[in-house]
N, C-alpha and C. Protein backbone atom coordinates (compact mmCIF):
# COMPACT_ATOMS: atom_id res chain seq x y z
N UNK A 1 18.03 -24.59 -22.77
CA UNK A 1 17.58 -23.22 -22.78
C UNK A 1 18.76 -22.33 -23.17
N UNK A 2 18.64 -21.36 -24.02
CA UNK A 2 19.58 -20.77 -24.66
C UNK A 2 20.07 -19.34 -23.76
N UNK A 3 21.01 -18.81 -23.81
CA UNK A 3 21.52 -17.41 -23.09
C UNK A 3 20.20 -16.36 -23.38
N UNK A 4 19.77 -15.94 -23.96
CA UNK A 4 18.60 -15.59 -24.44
C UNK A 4 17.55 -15.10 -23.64
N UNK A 5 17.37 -16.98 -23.54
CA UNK A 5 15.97 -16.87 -22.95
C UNK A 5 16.09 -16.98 -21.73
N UNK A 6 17.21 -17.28 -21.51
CA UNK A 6 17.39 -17.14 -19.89
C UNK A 6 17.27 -15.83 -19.25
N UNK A 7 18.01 -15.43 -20.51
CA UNK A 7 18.37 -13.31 -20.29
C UNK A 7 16.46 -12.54 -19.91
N UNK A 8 15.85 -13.33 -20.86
CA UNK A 8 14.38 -13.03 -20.90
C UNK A 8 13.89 -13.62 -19.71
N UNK A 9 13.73 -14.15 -19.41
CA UNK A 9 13.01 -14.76 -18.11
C UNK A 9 13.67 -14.50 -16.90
N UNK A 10 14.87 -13.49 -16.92
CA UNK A 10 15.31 -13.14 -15.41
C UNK A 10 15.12 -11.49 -15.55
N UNK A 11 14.65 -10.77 -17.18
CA UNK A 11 13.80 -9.59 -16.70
C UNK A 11 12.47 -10.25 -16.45
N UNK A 12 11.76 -10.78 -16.66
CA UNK A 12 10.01 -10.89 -16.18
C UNK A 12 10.80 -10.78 -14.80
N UNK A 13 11.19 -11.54 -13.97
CA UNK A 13 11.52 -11.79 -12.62
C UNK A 13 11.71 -10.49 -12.39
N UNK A 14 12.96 -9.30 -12.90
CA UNK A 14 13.31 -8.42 -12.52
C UNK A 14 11.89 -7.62 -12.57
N UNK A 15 11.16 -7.59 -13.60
CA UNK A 15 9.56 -6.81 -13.73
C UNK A 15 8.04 -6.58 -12.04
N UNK A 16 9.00 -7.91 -11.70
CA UNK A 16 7.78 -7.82 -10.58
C UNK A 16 8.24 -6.33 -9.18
N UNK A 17 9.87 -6.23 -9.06
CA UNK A 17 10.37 -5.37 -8.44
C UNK A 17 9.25 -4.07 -8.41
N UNK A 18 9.28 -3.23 -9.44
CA UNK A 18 8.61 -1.81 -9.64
C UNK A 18 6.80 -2.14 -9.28
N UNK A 19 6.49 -3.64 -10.18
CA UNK A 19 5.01 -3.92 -9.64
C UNK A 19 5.40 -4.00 -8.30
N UNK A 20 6.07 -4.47 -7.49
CA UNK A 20 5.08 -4.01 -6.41
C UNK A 20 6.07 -2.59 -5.53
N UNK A 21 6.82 -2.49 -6.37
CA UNK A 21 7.20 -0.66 -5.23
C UNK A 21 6.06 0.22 -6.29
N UNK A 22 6.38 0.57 -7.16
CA UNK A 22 5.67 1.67 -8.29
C UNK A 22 4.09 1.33 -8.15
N UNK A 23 4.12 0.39 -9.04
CA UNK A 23 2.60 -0.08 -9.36
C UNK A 23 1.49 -0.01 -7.65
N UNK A 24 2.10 -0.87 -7.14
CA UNK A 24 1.67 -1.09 -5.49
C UNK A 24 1.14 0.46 -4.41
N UNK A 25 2.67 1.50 -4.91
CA UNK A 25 2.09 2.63 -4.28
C UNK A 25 0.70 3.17 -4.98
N UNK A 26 1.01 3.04 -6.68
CA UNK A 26 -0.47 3.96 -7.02
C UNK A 26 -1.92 3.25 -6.83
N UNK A 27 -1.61 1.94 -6.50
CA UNK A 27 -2.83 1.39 -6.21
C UNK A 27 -3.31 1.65 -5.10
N UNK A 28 -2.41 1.37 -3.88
CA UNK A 28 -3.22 2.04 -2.35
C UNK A 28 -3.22 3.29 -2.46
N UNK A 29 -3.03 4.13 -3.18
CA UNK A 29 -3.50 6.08 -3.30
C UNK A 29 -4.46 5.64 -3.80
N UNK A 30 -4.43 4.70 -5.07
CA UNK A 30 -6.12 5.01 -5.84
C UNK A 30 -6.87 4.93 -5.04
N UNK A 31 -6.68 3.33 -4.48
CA UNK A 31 -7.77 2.92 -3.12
C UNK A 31 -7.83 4.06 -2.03
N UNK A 32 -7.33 4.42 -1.61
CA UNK A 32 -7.51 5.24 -0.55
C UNK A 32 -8.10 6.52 -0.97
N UNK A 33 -7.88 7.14 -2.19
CA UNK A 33 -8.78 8.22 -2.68
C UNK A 33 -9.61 7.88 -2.65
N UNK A 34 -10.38 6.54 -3.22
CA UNK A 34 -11.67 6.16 -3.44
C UNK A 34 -12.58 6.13 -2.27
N UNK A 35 -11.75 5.60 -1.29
CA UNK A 35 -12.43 5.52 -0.14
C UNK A 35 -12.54 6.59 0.75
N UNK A 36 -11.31 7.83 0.45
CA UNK A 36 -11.86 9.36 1.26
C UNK A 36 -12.87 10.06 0.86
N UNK A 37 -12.94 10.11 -0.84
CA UNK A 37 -14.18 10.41 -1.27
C UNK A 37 -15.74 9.57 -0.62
N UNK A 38 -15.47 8.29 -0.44
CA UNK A 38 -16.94 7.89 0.42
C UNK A 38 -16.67 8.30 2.16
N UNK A 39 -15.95 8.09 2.56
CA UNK A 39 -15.67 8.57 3.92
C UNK A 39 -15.79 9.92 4.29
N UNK A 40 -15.01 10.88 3.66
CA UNK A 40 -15.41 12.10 3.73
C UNK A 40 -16.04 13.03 2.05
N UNK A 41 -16.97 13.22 2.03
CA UNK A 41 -17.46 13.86 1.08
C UNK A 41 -16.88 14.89 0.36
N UNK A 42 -16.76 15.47 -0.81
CA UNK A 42 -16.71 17.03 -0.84
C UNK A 42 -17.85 17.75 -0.88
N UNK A 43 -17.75 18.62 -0.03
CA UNK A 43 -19.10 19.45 0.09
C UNK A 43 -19.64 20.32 -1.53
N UNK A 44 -20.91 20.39 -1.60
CA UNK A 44 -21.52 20.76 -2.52
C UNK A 44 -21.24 22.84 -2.72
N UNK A 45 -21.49 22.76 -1.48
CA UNK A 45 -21.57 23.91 -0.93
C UNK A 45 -20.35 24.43 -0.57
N UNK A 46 -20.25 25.57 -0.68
CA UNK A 46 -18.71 26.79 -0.26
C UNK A 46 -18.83 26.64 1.35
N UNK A 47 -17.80 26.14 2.27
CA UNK A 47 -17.77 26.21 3.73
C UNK A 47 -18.46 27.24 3.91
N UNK A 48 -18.82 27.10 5.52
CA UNK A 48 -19.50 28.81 6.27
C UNK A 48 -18.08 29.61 6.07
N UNK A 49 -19.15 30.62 5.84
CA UNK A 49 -17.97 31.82 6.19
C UNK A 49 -17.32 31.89 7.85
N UNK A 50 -16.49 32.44 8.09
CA UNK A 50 -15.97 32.24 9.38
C UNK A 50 -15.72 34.10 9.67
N UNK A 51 -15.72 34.19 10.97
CA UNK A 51 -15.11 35.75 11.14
C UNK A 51 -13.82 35.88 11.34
N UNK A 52 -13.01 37.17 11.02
CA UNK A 52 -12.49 37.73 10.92
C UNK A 52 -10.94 37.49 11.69
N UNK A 53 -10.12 36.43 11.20
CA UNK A 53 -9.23 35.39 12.58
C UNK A 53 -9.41 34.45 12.71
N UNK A 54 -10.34 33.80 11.93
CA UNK A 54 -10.58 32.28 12.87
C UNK A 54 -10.40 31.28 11.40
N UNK A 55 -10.26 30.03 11.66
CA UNK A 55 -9.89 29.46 10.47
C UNK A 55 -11.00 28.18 10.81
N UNK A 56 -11.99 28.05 9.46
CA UNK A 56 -12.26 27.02 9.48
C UNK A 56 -11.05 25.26 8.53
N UNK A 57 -11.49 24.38 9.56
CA UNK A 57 -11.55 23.21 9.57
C UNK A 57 -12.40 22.39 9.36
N UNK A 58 -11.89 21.59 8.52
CA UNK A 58 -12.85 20.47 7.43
C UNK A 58 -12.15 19.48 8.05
N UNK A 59 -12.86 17.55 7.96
CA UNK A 59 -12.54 16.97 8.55
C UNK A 59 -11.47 16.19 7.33
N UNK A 60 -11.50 16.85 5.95
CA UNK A 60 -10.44 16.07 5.09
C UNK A 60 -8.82 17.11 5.21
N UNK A 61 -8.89 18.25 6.08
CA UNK A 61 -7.72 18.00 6.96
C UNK A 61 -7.24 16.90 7.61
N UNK A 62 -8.00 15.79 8.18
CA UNK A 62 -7.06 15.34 8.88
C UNK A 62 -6.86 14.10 7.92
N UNK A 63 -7.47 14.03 6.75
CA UNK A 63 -6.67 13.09 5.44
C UNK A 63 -5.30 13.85 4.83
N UNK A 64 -4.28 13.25 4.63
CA UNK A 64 -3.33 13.28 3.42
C UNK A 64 -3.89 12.88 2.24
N UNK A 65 -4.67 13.98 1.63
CA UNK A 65 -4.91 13.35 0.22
C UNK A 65 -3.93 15.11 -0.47
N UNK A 66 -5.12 14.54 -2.13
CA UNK A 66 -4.08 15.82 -2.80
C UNK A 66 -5.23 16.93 -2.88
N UNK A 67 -6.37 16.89 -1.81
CA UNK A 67 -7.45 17.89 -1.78
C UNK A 67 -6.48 19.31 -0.97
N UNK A 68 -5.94 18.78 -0.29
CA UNK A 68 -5.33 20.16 0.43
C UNK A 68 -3.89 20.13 0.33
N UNK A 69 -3.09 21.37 0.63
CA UNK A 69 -2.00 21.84 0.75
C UNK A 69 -1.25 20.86 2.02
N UNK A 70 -0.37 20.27 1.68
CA UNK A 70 0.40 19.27 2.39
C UNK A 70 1.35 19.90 3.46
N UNK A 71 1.46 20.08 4.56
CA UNK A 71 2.61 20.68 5.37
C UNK A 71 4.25 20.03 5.03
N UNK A 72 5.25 20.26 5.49
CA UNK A 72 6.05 19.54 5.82
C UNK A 72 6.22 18.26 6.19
N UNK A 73 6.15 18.19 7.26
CA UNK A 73 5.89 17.27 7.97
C UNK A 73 4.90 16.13 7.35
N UNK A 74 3.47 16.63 6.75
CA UNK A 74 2.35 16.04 6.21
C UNK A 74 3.62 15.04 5.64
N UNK A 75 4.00 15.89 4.22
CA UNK A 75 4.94 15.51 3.44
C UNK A 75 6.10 14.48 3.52
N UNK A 76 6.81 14.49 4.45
CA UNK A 76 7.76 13.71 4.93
C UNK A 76 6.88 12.30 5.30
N UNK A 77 5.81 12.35 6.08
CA UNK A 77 5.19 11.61 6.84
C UNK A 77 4.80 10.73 5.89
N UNK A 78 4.09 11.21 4.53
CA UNK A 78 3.64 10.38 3.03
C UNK A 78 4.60 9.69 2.76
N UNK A 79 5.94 10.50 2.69
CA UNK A 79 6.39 9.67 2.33
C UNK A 79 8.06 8.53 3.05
N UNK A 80 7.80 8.37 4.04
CA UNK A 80 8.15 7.55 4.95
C UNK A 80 6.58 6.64 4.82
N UNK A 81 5.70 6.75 4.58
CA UNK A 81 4.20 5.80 4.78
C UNK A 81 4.30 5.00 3.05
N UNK A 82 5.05 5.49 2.27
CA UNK A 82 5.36 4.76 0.66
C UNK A 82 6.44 3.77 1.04
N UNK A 83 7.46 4.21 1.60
CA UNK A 83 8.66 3.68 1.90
C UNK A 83 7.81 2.74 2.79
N UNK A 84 7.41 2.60 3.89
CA UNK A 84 6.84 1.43 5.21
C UNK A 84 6.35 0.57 4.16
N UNK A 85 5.45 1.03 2.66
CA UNK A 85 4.43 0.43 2.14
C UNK A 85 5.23 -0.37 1.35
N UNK A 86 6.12 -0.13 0.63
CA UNK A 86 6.52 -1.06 -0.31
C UNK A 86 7.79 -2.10 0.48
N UNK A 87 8.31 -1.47 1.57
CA UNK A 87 9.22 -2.67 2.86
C UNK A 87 7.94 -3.69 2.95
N UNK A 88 6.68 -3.44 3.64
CA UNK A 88 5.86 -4.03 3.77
C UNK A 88 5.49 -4.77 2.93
N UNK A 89 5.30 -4.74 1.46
CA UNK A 89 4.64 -5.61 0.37
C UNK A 89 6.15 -5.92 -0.02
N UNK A 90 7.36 -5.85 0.45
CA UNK A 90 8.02 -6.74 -0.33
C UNK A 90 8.40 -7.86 0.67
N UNK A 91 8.52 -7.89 1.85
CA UNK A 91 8.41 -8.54 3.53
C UNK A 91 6.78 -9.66 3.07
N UNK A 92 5.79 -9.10 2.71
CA UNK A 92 4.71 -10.15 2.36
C UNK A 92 5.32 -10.72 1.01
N UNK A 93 5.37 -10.42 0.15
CA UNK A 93 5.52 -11.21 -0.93
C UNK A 93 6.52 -12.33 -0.57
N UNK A 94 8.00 -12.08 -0.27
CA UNK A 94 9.02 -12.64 0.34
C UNK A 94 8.77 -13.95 1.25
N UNK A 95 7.55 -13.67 2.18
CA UNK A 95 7.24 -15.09 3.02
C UNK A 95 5.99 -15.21 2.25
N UNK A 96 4.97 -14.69 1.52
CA UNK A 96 4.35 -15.63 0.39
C UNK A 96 4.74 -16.73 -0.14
N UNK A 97 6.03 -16.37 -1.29
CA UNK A 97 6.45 -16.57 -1.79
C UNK A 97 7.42 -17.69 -1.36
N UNK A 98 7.51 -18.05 -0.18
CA UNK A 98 8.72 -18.96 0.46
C UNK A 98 7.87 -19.75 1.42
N UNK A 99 6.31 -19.44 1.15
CA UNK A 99 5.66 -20.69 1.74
C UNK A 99 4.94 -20.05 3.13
N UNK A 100 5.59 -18.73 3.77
CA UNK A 100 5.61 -18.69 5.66
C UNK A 100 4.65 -17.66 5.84
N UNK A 101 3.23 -17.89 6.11
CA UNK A 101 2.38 -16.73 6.10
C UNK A 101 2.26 -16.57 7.60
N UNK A 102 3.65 -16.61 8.69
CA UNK A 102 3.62 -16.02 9.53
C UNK A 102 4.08 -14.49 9.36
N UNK A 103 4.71 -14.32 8.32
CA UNK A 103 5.21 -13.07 8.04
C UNK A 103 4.24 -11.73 7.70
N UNK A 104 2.95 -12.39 7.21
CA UNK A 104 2.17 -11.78 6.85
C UNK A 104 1.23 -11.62 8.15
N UNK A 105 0.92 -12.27 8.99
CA UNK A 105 0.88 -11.93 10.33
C UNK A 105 1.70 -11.00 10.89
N UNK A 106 2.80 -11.25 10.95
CA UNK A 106 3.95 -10.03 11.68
C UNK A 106 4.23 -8.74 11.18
N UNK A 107 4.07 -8.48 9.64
CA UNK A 107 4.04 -7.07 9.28
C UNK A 107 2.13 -6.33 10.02
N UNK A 108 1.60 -6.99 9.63
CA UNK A 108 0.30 -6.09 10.17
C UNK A 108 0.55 -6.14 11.95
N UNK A 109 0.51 -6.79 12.66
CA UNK A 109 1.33 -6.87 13.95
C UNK A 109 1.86 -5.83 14.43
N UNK A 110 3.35 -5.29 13.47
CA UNK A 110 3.79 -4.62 13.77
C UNK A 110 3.65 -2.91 13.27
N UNK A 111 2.96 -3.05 11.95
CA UNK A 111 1.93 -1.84 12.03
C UNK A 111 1.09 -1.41 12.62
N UNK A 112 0.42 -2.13 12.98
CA UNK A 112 -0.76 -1.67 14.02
C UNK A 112 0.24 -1.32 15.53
N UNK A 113 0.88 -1.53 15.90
CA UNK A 113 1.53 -1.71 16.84
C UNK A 113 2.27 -0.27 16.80
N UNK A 114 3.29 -0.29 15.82
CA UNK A 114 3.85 1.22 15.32
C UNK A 114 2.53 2.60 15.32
N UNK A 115 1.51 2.09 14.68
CA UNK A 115 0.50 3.10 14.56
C UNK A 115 -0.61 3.37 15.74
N UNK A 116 -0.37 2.25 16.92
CA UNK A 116 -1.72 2.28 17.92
C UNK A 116 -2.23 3.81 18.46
N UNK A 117 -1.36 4.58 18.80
CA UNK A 117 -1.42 5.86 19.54
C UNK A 117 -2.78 6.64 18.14
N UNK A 118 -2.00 6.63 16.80
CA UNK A 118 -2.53 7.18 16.14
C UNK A 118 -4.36 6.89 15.51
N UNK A 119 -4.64 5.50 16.39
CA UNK A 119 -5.64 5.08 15.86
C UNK A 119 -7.14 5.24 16.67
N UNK A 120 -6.65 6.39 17.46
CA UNK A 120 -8.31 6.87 18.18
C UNK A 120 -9.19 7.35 17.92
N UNK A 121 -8.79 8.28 16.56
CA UNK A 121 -10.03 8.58 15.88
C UNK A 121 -10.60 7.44 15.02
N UNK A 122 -11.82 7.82 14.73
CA UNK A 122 -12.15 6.45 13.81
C UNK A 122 -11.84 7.01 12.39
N UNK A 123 -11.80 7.74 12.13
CA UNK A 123 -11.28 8.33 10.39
C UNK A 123 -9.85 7.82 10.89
N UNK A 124 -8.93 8.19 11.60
CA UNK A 124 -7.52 7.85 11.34
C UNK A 124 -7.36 6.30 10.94
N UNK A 125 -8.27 5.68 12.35
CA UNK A 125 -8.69 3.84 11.87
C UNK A 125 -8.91 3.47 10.83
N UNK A 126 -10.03 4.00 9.93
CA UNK A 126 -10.56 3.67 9.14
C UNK A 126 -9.56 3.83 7.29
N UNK A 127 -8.77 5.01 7.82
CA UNK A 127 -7.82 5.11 6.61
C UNK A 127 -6.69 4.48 6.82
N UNK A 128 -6.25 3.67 8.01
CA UNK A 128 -5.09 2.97 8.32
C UNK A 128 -5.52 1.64 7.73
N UNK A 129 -6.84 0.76 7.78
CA UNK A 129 -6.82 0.08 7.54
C UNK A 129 -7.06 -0.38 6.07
N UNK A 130 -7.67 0.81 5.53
CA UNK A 130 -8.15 0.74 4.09
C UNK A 130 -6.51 0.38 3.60
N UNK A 131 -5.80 1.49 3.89
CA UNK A 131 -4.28 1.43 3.33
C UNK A 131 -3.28 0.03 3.62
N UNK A 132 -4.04 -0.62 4.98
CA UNK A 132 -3.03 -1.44 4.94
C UNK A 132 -3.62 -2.77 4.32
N UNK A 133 -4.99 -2.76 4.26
CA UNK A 133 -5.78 -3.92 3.64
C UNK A 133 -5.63 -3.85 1.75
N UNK A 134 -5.21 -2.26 1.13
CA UNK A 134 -5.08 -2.40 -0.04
C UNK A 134 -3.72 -3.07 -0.38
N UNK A 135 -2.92 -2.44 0.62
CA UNK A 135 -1.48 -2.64 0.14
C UNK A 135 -1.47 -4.29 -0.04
N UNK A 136 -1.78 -5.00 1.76
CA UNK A 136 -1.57 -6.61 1.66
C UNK A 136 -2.48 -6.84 0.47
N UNK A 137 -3.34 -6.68 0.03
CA UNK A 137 -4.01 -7.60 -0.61
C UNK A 137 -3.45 -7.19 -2.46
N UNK A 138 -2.70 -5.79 -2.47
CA UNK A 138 -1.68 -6.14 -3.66
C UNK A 138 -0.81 -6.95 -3.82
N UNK A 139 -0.05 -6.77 -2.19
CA UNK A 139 1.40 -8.37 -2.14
C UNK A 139 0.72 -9.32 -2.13
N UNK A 140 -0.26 -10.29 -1.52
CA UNK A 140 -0.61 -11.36 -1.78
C UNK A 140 -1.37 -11.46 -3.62
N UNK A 141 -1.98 -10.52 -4.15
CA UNK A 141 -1.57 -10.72 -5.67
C UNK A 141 -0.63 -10.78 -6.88
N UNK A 142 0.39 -9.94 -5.93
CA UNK A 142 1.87 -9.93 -6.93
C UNK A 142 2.13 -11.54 -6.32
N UNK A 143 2.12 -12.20 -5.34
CA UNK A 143 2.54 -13.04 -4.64
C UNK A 143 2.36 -14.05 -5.96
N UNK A 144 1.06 -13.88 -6.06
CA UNK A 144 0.38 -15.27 -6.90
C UNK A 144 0.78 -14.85 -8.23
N UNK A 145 0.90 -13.85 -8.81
CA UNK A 145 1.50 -13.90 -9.64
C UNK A 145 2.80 -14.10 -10.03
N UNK A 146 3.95 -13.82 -9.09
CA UNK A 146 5.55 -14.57 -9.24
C UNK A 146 5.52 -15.90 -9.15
N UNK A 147 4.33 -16.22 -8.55
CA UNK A 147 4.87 -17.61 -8.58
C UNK A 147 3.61 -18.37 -9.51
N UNK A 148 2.69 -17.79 -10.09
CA UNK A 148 2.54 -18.15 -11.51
C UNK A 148 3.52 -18.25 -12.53
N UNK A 149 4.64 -17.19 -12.35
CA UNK A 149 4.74 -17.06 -13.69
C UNK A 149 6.32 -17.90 -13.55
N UNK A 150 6.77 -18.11 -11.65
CA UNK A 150 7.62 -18.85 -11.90
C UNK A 150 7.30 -20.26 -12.15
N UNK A 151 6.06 -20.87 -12.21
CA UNK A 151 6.21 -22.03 -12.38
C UNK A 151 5.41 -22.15 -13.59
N UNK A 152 5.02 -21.24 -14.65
CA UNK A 152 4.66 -22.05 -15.19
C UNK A 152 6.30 -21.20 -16.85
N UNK A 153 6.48 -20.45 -16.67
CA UNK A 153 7.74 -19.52 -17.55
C UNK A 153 9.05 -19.65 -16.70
N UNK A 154 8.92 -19.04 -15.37
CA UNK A 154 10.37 -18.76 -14.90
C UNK A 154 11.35 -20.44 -14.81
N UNK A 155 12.27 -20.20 -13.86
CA UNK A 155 13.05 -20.67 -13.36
C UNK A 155 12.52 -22.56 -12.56
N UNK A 156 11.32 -22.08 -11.72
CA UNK A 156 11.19 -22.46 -10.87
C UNK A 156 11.95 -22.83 -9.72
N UNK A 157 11.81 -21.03 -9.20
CA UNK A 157 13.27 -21.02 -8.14
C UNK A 157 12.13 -21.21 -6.80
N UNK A 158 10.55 -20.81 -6.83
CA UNK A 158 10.28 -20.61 -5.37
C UNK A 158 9.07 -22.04 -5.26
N UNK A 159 9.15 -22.44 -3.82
CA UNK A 159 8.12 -23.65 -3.53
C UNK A 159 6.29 -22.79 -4.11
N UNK A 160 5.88 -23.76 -4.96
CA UNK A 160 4.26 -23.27 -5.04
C UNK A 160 3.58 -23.91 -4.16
N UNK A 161 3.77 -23.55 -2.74
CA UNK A 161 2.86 -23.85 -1.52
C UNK A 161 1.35 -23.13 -1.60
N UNK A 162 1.90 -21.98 -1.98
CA UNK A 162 1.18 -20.87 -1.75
C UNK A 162 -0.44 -20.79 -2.85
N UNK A 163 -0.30 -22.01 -4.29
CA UNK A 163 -0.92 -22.24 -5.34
C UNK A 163 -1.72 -23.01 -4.79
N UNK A 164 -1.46 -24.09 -4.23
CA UNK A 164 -1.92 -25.32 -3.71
C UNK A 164 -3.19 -25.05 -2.83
């Protein structure tokens, strides 16, 4: 194998990095838009009017999407929840990828665990899990794909337990 192609086959390797930080985040937003739109509707109709002081509340306040004005905090919170997301899908891919799907047990474990307080509403539930069921089920596809492409192009640096 020539300098070359070696040079070539350790960017594909380097390529999977951004799939799953970049690529990975816009997929659980897509998913999760998709699913606030069925979860919470947009109304057809202009809210009630409210009197004079009082503020109405819609229940896609209590979504982070890009329907409303994001607070601070909202803000920070998104994105510390990108950052958890792509630690998380690179922590799954990592014990995918090395055979140990206890790991993939222990990140949801310890999300749910980090998030329990927050999960009494059932909308908060219901968007925790959408998000964390899109994200794993991107790392276990980047999964199968590194190690497609390491065994049948790359290196063959990782065990294909995970093919089998």
């Amino acid at each position: 194998m020539s300098t070359s192609d070696a040079l070539l086959i350790g960017v594909g390797y380097a390529l999977f990095v951004p799939l799953i930080w970049i690529i990975g985040n816009l997929f659980t937003k897509w998913v999760i838009d998709r699913a606030v739109d069925e979860l919470v509707p947009t109304p057809k109709t202009a809210p009630p009017a409210t009197r004079e002081g009082e503020t109405s509340v819609t229940p896609t306040a209590a979504i982070p999407s890009d329907r409303h004005q994001a607070s601070d905090a909202e803000t920070r919170e998104l994105k510390a929840g990108r950052v958890i997301g792509v630690l998380e899908r690179l922590l799954i891919v990592t014990g995918l990828v090395l055979g140990k799907w206890e790991v993939l047990v222990a990140v949801i474990a310890l999300k749910t665990v980090a998030r329990y307080q927050e999960l009494d509403t059932k909308l908060n539930a219901e968007y925790f899990l959408i998000g964390s069921l899109a994200s794993v089920l991107w790392a276990v596809a980047t999964s199968v794909a590194l190690l497609l492409y390491d065994q049948s192009v790359g290196f063959g640096l990782f065990p294909a337990a995970l093919l089998k």
